[in-house]
Protein backbone atom coordinates (compact mmCIF):
# COMPACT_ATOMS: atom_id res chain seq x y z
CA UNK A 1 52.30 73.09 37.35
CA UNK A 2 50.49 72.65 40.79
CA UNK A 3 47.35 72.43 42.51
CA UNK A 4 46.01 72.77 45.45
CA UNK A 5 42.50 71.54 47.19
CA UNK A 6 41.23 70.60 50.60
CA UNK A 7 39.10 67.69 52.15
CA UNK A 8 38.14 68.56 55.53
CA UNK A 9 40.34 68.33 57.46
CA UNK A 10 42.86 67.94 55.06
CA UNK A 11 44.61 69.89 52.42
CA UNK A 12 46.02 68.20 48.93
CA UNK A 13 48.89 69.85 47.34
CA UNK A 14 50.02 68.04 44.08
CA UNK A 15 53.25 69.69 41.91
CA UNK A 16 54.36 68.40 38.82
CA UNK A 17 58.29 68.12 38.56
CA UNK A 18 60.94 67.66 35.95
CA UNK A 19 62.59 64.27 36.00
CA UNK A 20 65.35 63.00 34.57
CA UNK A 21 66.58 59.59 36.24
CA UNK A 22 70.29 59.67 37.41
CA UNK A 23 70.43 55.86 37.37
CA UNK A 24 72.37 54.40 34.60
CA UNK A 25 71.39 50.86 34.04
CA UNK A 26 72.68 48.58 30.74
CA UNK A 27 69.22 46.96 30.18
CA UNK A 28 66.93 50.66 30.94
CA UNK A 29 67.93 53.81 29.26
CA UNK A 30 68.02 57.58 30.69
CA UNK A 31 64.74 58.71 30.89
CA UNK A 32 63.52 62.47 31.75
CA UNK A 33 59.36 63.32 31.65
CA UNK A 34 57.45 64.62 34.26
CA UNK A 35 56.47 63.80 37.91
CA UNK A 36 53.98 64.47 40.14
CA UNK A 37 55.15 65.13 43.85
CA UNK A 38 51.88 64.30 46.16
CA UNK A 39 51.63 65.86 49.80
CA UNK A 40 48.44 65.48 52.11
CA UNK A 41 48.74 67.67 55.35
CA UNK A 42 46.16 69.01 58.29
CA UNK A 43 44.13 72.02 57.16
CA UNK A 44 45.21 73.32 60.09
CA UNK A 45 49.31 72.74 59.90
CA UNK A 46 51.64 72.98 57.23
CA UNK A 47 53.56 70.04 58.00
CA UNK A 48 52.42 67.09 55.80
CA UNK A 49 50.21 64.28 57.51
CA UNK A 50 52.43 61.39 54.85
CA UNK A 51 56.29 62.24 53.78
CA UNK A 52 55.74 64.02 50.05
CA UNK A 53 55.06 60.60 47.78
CA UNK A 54 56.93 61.21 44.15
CA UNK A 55 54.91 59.51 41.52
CA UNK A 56 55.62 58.22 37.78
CA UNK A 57 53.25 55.75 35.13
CA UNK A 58 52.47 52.50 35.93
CA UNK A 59 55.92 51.12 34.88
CA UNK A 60 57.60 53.37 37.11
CA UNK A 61 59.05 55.92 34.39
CA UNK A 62 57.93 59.57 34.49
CA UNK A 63 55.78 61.08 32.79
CA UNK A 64 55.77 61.99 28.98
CA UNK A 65 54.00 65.47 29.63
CA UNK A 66 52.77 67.96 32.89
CA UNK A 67 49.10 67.20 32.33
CA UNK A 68 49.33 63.48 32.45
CA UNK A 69 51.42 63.59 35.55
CA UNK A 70 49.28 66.20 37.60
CA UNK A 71 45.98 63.93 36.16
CA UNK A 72 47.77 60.96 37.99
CA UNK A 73 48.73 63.18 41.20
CA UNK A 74 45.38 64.53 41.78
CA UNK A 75 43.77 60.93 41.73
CA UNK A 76 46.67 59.09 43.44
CA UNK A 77 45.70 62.09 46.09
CA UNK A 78 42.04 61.48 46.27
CA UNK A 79 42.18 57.49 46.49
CA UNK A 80 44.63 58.12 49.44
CA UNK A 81 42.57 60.22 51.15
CA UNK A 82 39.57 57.91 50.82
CA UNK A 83 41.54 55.38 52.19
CA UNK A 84 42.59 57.29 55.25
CA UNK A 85 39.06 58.38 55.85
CA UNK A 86 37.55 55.10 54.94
């Protein structure tokens, strides 16, 4: 799942991921879900403006379906973009 949008003079790509965590801890099990994978870059180039940002819920585990994760994306996009252009 991905979408794509622009802000003059910026285009918003956010693409939701598989995730399963490779970190084995004794106190946090495995967890797999969904994450979204944020990138902001100039209309005008491809390369991004920000390294890609990979995001998960508040807690920091992924997500438990695609349309919660690209909902989270696409408004982790915006507010970063507001505060760039604020």
């Amino acid at each position: 799942m991905q979408t794509f949008w622009a802000r003059e003079p910026y285009a918003l790509n956010v693409q939701v991921q598989d995730f399963q965590s490779a970190v084995i801890e004794p106190t946090r099990p495995i967890t797999a879900g969904f994450v979204a994978v944020v990138s902001i870059s100039l209309s005008s180039m491809a390369a991004p403006v920000f390294p890609p940002l990979m995001l998960g819920d508040d807690s920091g585990n992924a997500f438990d379906n695609e349309s919660a994760a690209l909902s989270a994306g696409v408004d982790a996009a915006n507010r970063m973009l507001d505060d760039l252009l604020a």
